[in-house]
Protein backbone atom coordinates (compact mmCIF):
# COMPACT_ATOMS: atom_id res chain seq x y z
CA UNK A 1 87.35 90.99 111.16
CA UNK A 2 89.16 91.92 114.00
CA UNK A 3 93.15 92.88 114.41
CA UNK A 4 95.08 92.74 117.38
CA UNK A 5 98.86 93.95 117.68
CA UNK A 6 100.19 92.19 120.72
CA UNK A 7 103.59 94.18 122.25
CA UNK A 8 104.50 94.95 118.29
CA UNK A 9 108.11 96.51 118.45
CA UNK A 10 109.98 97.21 115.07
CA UNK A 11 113.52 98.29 115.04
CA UNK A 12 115.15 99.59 111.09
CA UNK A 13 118.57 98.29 110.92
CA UNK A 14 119.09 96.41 114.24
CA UNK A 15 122.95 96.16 115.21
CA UNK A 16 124.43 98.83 113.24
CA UNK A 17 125.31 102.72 113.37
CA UNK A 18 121.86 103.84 111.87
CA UNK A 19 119.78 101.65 114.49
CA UNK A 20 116.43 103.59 115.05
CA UNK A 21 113.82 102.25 117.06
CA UNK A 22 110.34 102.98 114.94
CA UNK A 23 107.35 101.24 117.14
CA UNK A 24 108.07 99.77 120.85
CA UNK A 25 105.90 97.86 122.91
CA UNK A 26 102.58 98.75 120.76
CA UNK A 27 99.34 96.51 122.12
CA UNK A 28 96.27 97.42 119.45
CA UNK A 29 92.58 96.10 119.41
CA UNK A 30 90.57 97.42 116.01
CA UNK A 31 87.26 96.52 115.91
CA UNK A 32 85.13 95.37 113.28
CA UNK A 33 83.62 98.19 111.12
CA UNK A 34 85.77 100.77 113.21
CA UNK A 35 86.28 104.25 111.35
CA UNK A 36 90.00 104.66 112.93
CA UNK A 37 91.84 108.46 112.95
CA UNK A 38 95.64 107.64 112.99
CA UNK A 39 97.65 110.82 114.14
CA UNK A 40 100.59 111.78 115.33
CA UNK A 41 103.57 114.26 114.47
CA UNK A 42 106.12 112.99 112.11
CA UNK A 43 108.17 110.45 113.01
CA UNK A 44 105.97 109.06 115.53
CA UNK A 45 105.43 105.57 113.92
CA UNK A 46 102.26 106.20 111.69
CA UNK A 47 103.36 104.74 108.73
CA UNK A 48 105.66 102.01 110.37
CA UNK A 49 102.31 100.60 111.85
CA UNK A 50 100.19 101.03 108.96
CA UNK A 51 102.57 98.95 107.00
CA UNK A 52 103.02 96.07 109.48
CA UNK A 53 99.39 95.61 109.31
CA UNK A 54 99.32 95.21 105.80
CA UNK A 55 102.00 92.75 105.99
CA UNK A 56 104.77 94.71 104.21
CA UNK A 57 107.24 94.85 106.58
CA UNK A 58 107.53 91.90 109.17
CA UNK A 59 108.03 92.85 113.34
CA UNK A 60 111.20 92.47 115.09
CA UNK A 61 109.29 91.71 117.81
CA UNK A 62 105.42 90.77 118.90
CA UNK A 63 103.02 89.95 116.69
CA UNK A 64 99.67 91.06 114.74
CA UNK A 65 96.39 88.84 114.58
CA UNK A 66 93.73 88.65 111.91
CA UNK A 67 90.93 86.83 113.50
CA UNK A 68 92.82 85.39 115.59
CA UNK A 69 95.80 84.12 113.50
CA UNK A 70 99.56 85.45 113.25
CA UNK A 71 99.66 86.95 110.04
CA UNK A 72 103.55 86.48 109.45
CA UNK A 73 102.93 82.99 110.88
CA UNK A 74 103.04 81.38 107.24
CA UNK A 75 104.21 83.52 104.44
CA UNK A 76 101.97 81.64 101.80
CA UNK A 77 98.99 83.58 103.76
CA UNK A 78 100.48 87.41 103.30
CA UNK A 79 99.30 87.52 100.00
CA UNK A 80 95.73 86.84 101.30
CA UNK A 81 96.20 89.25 104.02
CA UNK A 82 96.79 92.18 101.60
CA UNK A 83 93.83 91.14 99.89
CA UNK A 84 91.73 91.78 103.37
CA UNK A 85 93.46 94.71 104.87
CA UNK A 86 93.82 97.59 101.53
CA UNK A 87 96.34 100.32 101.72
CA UNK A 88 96.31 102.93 99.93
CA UNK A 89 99.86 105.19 100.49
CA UNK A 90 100.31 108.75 99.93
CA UNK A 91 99.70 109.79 96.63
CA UNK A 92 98.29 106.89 95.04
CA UNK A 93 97.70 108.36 92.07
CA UNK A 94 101.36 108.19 91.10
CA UNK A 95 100.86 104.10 90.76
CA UNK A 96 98.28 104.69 88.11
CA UNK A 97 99.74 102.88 84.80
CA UNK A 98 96.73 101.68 82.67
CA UNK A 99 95.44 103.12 79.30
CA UNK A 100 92.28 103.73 81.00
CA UNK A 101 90.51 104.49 84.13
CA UNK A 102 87.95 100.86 83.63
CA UNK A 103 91.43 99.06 83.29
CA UNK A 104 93.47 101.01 86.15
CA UNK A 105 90.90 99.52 88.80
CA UNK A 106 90.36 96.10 86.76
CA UNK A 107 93.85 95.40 86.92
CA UNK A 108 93.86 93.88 90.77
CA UNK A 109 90.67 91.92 90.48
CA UNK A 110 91.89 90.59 87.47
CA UNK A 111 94.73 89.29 88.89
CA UNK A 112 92.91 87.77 91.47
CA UNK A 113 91.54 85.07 88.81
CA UNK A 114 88.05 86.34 88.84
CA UNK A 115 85.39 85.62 86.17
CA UNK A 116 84.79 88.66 84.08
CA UNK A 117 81.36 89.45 85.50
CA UNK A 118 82.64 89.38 89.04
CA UNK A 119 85.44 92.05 87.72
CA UNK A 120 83.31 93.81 86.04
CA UNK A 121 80.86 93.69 88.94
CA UNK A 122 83.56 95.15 91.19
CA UNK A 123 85.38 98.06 89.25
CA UNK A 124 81.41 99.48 88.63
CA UNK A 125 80.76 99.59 92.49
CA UNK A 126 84.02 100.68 93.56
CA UNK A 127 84.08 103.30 91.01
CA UNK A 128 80.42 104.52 91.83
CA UNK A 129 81.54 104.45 95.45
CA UNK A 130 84.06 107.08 94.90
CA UNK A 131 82.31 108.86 92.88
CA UNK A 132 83.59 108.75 89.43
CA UNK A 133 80.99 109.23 86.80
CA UNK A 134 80.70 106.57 83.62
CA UNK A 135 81.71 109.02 81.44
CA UNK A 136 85.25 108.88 82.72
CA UNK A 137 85.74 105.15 82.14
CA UNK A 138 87.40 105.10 79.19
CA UNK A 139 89.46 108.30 79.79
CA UNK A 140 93.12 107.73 80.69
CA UNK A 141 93.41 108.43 84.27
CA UNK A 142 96.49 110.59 83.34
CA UNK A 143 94.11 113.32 81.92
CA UNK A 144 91.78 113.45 85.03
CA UNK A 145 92.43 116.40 87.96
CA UNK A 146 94.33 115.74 90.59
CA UNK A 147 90.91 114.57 92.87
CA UNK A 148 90.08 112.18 90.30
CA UNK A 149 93.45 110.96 89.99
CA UNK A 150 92.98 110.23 93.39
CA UNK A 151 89.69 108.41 93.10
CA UNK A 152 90.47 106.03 90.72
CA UNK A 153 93.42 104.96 92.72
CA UNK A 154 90.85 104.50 95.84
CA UNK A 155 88.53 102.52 93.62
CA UNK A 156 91.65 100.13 92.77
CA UNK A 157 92.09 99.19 96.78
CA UNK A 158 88.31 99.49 97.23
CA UNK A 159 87.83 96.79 93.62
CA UNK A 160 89.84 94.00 95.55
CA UNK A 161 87.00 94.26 98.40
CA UNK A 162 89.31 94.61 101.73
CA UNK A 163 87.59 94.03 104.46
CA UNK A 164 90.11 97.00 106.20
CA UNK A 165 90.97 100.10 104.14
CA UNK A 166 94.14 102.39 105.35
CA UNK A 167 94.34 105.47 103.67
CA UNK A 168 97.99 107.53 104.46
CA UNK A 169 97.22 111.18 103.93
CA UNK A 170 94.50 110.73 101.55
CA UNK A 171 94.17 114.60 101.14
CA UNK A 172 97.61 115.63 101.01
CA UNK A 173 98.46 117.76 98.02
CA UNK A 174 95.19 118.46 97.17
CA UNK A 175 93.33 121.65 96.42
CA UNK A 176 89.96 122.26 98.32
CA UNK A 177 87.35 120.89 95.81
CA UNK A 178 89.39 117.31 95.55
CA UNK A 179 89.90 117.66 99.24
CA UNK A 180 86.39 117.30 99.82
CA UNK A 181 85.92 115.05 96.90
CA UNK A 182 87.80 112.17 98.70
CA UNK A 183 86.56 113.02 102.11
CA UNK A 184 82.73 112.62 101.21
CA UNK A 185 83.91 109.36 99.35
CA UNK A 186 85.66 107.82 102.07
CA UNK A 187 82.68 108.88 104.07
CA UNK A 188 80.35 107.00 101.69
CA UNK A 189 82.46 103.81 101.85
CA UNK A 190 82.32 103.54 105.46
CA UNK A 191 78.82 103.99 105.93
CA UNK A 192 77.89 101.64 102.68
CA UNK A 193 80.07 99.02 103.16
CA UNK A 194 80.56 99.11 107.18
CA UNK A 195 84.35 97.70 106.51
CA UNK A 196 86.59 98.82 108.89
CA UNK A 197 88.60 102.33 107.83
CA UNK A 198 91.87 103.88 108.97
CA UNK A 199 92.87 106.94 108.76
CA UNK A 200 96.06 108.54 108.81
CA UNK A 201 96.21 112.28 108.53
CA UNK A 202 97.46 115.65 109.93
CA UNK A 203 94.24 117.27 109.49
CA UNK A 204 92.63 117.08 113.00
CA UNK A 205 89.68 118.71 111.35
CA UNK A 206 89.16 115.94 109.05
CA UNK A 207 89.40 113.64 112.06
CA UNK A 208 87.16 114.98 114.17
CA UNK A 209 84.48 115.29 111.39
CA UNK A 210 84.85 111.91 110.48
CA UNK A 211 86.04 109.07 113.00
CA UNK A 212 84.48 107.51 115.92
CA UNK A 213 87.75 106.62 117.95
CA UNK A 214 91.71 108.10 117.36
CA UNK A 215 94.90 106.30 118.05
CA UNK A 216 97.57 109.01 119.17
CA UNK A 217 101.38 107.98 117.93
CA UNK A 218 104.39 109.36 119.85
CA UNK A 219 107.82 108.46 119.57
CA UNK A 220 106.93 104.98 118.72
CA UNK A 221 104.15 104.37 121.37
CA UNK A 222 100.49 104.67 121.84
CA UNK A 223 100.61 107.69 123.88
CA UNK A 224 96.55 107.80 123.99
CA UNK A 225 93.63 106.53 122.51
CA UNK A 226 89.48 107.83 122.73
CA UNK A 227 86.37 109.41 120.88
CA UNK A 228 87.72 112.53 118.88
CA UNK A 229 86.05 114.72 122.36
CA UNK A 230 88.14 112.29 124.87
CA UNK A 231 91.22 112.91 123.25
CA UNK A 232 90.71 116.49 122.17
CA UNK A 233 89.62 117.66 125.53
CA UNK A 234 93.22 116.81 126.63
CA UNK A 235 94.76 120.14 124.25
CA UNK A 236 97.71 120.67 126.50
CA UNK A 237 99.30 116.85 126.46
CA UNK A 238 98.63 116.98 122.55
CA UNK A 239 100.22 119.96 122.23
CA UNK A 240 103.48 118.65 123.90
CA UNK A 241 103.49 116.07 121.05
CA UNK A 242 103.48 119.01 118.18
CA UNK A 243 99.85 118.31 117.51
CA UNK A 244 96.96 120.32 117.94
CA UNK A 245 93.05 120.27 118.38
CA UNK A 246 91.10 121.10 116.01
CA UNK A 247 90.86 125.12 115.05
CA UNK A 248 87.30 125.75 115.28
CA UNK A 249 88.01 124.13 119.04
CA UNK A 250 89.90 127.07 119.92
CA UNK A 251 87.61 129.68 118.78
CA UNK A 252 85.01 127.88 121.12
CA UNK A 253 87.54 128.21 124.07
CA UNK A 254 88.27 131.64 122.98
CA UNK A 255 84.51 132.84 123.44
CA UNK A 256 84.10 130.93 126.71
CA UNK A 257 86.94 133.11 128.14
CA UNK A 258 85.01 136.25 127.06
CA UNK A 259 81.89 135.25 129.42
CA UNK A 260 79.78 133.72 126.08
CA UNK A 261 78.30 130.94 127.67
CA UNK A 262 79.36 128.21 125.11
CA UNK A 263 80.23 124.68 124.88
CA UNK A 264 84.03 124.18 124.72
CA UNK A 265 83.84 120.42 123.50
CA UNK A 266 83.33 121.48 119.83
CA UNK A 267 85.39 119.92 117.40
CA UNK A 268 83.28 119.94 113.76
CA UNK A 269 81.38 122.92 112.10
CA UNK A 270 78.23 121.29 111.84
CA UNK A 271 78.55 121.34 116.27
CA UNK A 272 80.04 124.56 116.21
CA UNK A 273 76.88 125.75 113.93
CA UNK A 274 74.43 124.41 116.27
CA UNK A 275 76.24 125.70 119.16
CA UNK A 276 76.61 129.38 117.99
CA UNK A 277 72.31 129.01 116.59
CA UNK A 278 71.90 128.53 120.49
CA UNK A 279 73.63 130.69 121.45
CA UNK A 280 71.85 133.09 119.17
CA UNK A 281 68.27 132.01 119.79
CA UNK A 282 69.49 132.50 124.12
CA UNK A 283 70.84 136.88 122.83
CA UNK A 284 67.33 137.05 121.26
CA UNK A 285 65.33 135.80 124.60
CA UNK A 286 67.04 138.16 126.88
């Protein structure tokens, strides 16, 4: 499935004092089975977009496509549309309501009118693919850690089988261990499923370890789009926009000044590990 924004401007209350202008002029392609990093400092028009593709909020002007088709061209079709594209907002947890983890995730494909076995077919995967172990199932998701918390709410969007998943700050709040919890699960889910995945976070670490292409917001635009090295390699124009490159990128640039003759596209520590072994193995030779 394939989604195209075509010249997708949004305005918040158009003709009166508080007028803001949130997204002008955006033009988007998204591939099938694209893993998408959204970034951008805040304010930029992350979330604006995110929601527009979900359907939530309609476009003052332009249009987005599903496979070809205006999505806020009939409004019986939205509901099907939020079925397809999943979004999961910032702390999702806090939309947990169920007695029990099983039912938390049940609750959407339940509503969708499917036969029991099909629900019951989907809450096991999703839960499995984010990781939460059988033993949990009947817990209340209100006793669970904060990472788990997290989880289940994941395996709710991941139970009505989207065919796009947006994730807004999926780590925020979150101490290392569930950090890395939800990572390694989205991880899973894009290379299981192959659906398409976006995104959003302030963690340029997290995007370069883990997309293939990033969509730079700023002040409402696209101000640049590219593989995490194509739009990392451009540190000063990033900077301007309050973001940054990744920190182990910087240590890299640091040891090329001092003479070490290093790479300075490194962006993840599983490069940076590889690089520095190298560089290790070329001390010993000499």
């Amino acid at each position: 499935m394939s989604i195209k924004i075509n010249h997708l401007t949004h305005i918040y209350n158009r003709g009166t004092a508080f007028e803001k202008t949130a997204l002008q002029d955006v033009t988007l392609e998204i591939e099938k089975g694209e893993f998408i990093g959204l970034i951008g400092h805040t304010g930029s028009g992350k979330s604006t977009l995110i929601q527009h593709l979900n359907g939530l909020i309609s476009p003052t002007e332009g249009e987005i496509l599903l496979d070809g088709v205006n999505i806020h061209g009939d409004k019986k079709n939205l509901r099907s549309v939020r079925q397809r594209i999943g979004l999961a907002f910032q702390y999702p947890e806090h939309q947990l309501f169920e007695m029990t983890v099983w039912k938390d995730v049940a609750f959407g494909p339940n509503n969708m009118k499917l036969s029991a076995e099909e629900v019951e077919q989907r809450v096991e995967q999703a839960l499995q693919t984010v990781g939460i172990p059988k033993e949990l199932y009947g817990k209340s998701p209100f006793e669970l850690s904060g990472g788990q918390k997290r989880r289940v709410a994941i395996a709710g969007v991941l139970a009505m089988n989207p065919e796009v998943f947006i994730l807004d700050e999926p780590t925020a709040g979150l101490d290392p261990k569930g950090r890395d919890e939800i990572l390694d699960a989205i991880k899973a889910l894009h290379e299981e499923r192959k659906i398409t995945v976006i995104l959003v976070s302030h963690s340029m670490e997290d995007v370069a370890k883990l997309v293939d292409r990033i969509i730079v917001m700023h002040k409402g635009r696209v101000a640049m789009t590219g593989t995490p090295g194509e739009v990392f390699s451009r540190v000063e124009e990033i900077e301007k926009m309050g973001l940054a490159a990744p920190q182990i990128s910087y240590v890299f640039a640091q040891l090329k000044a001092k003479g070490y003759p290093v790479p300075t596209d490194i962006y993840t520590t599983k490069d940076a590990t590889k690089a520095l072994m190298d560089l290790i193995g070329q001390v010993k030779l000499c």
